[in-house]
N, C-alpha and C. Protein backbone atom coordinates (compact mmCIF):
# COMPACT_ATOMS: atom_id res chain seq x y z
N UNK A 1 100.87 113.77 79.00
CA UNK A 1 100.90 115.08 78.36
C UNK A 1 99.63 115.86 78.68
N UNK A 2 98.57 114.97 78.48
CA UNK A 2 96.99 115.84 79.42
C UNK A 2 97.24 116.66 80.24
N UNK A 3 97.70 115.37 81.38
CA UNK A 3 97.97 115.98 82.61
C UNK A 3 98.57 117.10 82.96
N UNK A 4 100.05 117.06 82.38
CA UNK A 4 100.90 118.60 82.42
C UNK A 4 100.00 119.43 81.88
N UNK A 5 99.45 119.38 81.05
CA UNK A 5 98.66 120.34 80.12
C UNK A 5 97.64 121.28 81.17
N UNK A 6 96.78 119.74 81.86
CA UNK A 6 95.80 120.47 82.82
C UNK A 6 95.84 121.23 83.84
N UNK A 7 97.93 120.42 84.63
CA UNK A 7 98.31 120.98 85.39
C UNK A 7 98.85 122.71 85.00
N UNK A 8 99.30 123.18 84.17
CA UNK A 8 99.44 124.02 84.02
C UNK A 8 98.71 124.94 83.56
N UNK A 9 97.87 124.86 83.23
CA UNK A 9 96.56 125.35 82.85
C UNK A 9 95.78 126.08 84.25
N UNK A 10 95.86 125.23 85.12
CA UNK A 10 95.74 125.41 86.72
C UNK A 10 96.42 126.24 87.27
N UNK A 11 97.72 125.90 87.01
CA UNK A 11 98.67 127.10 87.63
C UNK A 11 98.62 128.73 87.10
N UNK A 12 98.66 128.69 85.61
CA UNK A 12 98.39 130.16 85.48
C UNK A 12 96.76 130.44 85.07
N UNK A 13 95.98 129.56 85.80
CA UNK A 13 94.98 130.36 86.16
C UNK A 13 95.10 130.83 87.48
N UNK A 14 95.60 130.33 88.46
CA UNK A 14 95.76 130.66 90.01
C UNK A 14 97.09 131.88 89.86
N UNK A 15 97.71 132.04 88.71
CA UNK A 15 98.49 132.89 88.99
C UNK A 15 97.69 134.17 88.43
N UNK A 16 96.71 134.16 87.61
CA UNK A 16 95.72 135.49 87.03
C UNK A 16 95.22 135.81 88.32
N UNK A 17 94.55 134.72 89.18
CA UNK A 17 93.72 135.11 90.19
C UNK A 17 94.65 136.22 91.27
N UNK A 18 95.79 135.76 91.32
CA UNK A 18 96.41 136.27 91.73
C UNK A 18 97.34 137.72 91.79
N UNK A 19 97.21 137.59 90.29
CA UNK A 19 97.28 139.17 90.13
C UNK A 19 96.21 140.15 89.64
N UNK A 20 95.02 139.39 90.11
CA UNK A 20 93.86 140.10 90.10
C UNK A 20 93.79 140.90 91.24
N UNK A 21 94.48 140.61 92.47
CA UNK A 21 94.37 140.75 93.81
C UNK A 21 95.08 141.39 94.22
N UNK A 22 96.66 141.72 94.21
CA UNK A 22 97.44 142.53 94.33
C UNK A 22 97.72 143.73 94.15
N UNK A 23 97.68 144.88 95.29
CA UNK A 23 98.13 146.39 95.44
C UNK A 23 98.90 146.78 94.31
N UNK A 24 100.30 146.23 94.13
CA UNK A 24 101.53 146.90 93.33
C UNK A 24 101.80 145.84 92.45
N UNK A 25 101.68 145.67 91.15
CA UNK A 25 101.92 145.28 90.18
C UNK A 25 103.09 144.92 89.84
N UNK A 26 103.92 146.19 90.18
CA UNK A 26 105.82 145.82 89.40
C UNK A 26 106.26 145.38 90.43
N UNK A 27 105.86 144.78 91.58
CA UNK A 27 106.22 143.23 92.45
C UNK A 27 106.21 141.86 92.04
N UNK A 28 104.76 142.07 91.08
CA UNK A 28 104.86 140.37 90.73
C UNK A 28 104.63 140.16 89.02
N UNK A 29 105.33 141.56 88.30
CA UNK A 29 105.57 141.26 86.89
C UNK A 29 107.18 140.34 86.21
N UNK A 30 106.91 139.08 86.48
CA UNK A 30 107.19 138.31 85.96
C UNK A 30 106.94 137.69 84.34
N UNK A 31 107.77 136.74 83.90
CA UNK A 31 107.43 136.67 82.49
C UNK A 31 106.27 135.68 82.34
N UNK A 32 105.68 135.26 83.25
CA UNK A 32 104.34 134.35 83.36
C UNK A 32 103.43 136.14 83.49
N UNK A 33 103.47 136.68 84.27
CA UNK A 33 102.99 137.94 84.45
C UNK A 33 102.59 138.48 83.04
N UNK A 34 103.54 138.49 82.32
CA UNK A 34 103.81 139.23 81.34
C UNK A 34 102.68 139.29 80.03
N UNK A 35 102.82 137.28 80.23
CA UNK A 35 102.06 136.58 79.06
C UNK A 35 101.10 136.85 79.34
N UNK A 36 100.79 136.50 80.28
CA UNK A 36 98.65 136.84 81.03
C UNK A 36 98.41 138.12 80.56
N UNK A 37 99.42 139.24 80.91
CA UNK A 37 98.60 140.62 80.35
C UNK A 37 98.47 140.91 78.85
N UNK A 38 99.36 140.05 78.11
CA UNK A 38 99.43 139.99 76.52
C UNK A 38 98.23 139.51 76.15
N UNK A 39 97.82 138.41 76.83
CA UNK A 39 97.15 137.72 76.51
C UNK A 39 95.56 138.53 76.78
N UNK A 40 95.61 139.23 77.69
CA UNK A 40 94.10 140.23 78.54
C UNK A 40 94.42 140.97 77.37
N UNK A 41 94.78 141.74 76.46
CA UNK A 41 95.61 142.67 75.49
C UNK A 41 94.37 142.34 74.38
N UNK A 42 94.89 140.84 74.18
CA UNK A 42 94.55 139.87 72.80
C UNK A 42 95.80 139.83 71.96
N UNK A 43 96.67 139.55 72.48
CA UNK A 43 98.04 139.80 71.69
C UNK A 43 98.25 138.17 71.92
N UNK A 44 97.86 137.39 72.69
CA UNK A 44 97.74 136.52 72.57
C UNK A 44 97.06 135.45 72.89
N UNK A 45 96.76 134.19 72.20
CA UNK A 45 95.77 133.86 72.90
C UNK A 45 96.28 132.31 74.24
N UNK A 46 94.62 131.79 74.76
CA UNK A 46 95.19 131.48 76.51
C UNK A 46 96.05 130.04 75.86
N UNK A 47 95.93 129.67 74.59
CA UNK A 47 97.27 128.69 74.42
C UNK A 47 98.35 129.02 73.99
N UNK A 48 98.46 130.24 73.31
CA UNK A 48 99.74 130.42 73.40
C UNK A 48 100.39 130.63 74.67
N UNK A 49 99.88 131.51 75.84
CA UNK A 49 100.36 131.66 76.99
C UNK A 49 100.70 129.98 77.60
N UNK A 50 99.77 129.20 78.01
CA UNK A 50 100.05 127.81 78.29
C UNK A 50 101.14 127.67 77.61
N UNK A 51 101.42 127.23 76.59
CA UNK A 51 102.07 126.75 75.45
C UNK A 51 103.73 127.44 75.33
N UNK A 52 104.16 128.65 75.88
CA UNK A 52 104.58 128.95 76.56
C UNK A 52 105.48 129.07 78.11
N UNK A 53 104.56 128.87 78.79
CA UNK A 53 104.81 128.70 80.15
C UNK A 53 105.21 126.91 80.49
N UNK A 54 104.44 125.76 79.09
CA UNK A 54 105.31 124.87 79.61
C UNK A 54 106.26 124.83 79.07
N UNK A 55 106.58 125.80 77.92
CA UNK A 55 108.22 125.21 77.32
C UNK A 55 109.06 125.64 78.75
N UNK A 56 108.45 126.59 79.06
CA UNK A 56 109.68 127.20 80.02
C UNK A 56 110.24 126.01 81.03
N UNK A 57 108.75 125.27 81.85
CA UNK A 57 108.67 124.97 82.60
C UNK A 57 109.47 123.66 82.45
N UNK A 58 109.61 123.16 81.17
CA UNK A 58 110.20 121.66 80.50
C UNK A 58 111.84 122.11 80.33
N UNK A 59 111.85 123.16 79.54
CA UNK A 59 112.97 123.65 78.98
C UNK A 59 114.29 124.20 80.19
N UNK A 60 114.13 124.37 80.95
CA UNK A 60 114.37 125.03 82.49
C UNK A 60 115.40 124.15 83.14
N UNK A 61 115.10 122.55 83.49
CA UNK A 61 116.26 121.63 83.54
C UNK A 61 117.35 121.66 83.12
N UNK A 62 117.01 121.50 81.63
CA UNK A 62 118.04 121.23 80.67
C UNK A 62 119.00 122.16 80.35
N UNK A 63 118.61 123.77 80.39
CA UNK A 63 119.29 124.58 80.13
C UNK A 63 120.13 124.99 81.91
N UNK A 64 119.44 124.67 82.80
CA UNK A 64 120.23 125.11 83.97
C UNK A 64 121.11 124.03 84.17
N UNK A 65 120.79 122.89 83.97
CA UNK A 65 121.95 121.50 84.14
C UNK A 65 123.39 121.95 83.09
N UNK A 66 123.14 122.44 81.70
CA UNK A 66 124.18 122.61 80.74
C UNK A 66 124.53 124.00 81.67
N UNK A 67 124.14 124.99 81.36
CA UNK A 67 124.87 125.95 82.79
C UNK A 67 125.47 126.15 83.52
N UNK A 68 124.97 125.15 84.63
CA UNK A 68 125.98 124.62 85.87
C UNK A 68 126.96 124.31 85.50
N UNK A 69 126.69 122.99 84.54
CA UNK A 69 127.97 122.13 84.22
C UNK A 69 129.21 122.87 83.62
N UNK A 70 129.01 124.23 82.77
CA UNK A 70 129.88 125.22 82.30
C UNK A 70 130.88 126.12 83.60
N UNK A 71 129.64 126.52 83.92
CA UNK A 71 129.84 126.89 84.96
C UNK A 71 131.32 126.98 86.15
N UNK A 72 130.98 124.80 86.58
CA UNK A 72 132.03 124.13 87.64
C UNK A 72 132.84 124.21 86.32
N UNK A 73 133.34 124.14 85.47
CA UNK A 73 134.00 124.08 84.11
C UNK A 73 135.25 125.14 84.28
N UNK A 74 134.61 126.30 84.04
CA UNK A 74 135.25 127.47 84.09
C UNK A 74 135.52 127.71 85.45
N UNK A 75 134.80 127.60 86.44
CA UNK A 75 135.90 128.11 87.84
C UNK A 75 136.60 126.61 88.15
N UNK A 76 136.35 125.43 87.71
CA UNK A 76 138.07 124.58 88.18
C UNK A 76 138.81 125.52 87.03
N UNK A 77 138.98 125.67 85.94
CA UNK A 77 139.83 126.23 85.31
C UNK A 77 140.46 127.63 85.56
N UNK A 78 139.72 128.02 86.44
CA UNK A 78 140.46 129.20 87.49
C UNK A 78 140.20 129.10 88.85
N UNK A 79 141.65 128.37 89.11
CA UNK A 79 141.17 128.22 90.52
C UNK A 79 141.71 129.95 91.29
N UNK A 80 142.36 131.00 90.75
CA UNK A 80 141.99 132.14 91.72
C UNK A 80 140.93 132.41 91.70
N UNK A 81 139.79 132.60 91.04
CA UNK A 81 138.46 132.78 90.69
C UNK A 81 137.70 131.82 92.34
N UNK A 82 137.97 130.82 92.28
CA UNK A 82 137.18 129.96 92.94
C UNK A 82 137.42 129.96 94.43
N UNK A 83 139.27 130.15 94.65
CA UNK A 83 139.64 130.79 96.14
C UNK A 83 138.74 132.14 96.16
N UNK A 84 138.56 133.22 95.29
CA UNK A 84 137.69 134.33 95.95
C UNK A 84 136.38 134.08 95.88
N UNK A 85 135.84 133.40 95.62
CA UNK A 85 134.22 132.97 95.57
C UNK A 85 134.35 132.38 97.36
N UNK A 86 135.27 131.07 97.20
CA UNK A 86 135.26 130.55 98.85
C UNK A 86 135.35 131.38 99.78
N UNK A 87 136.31 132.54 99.68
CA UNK A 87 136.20 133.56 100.33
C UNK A 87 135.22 134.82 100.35
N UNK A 88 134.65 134.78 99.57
CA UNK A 88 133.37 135.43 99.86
C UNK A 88 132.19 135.11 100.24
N UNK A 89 131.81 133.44 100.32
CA UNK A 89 131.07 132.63 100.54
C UNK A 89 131.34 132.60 102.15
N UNK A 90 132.58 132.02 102.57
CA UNK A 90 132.53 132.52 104.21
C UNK A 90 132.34 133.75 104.64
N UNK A 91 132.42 134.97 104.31
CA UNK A 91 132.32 136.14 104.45
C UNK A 91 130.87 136.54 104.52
N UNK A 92 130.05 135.59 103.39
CA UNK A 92 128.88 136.34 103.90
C UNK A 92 127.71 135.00 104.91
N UNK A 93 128.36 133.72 104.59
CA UNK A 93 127.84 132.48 105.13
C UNK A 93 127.97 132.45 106.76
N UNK A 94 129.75 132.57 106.60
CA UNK A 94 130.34 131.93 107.78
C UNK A 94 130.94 130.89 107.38
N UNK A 95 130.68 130.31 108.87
CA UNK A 95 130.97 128.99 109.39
C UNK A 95 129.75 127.66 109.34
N UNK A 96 128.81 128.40 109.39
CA UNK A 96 127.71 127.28 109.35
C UNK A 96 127.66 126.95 108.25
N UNK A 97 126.74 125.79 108.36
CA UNK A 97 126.84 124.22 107.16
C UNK A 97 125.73 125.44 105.84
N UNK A 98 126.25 124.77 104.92
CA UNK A 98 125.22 125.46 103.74
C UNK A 98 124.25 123.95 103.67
N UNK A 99 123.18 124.74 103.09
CA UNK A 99 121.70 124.12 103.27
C UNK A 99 121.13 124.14 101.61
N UNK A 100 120.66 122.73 100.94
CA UNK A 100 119.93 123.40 99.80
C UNK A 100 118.49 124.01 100.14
């Protein structure tokens, strides 16, 4: 638990540095973005931002795994749904192999 702690602690400090540095702003306002400027504000402080950024970062699995799984759920349960997805998937893919 340190560790994540320290590790992330790391990361949105390298992500402040980072938008310390950048020309255009509404490129890299993200909701990590968001917290850092709340936080420069005093709206919040640098653990709530941490504190924060790891629920996301923990929480993120779990909610995209239940998702998915809805997801394949509802298009087997329509398979016209899923013939026009295949067909739009070659349309904009092709023929070549899909890649994760």
């Amino acid at each position: 638990s340190k560790d994540l702690k320290g590790a992330m602690e790391l990361l949105i400090e390298q992500k402040r540095q980072k938008l310390s540095t950048v020309e255009k702003l509404d490129e890299h306002m993200d909701f990590a973005s968001q917290l850092i400027f709340a936080q420069n504000r005093g709206d919040l402080t640098a653990e709530n931002v941490n504190q924060c950024v790891l629920e996301m970062m923990i929480a993120a699995p779990d909610t995209l795994s239940v998702t998915l799984f809805f997801m394949l759920i509802l298009i087997a349960e329509h398979p016209t749904v899923e013939e026009e997805m295949m067909r739009e998937i070659e349309t904009v893919v092709g023929k070549q192999d899909l890649h994760s």
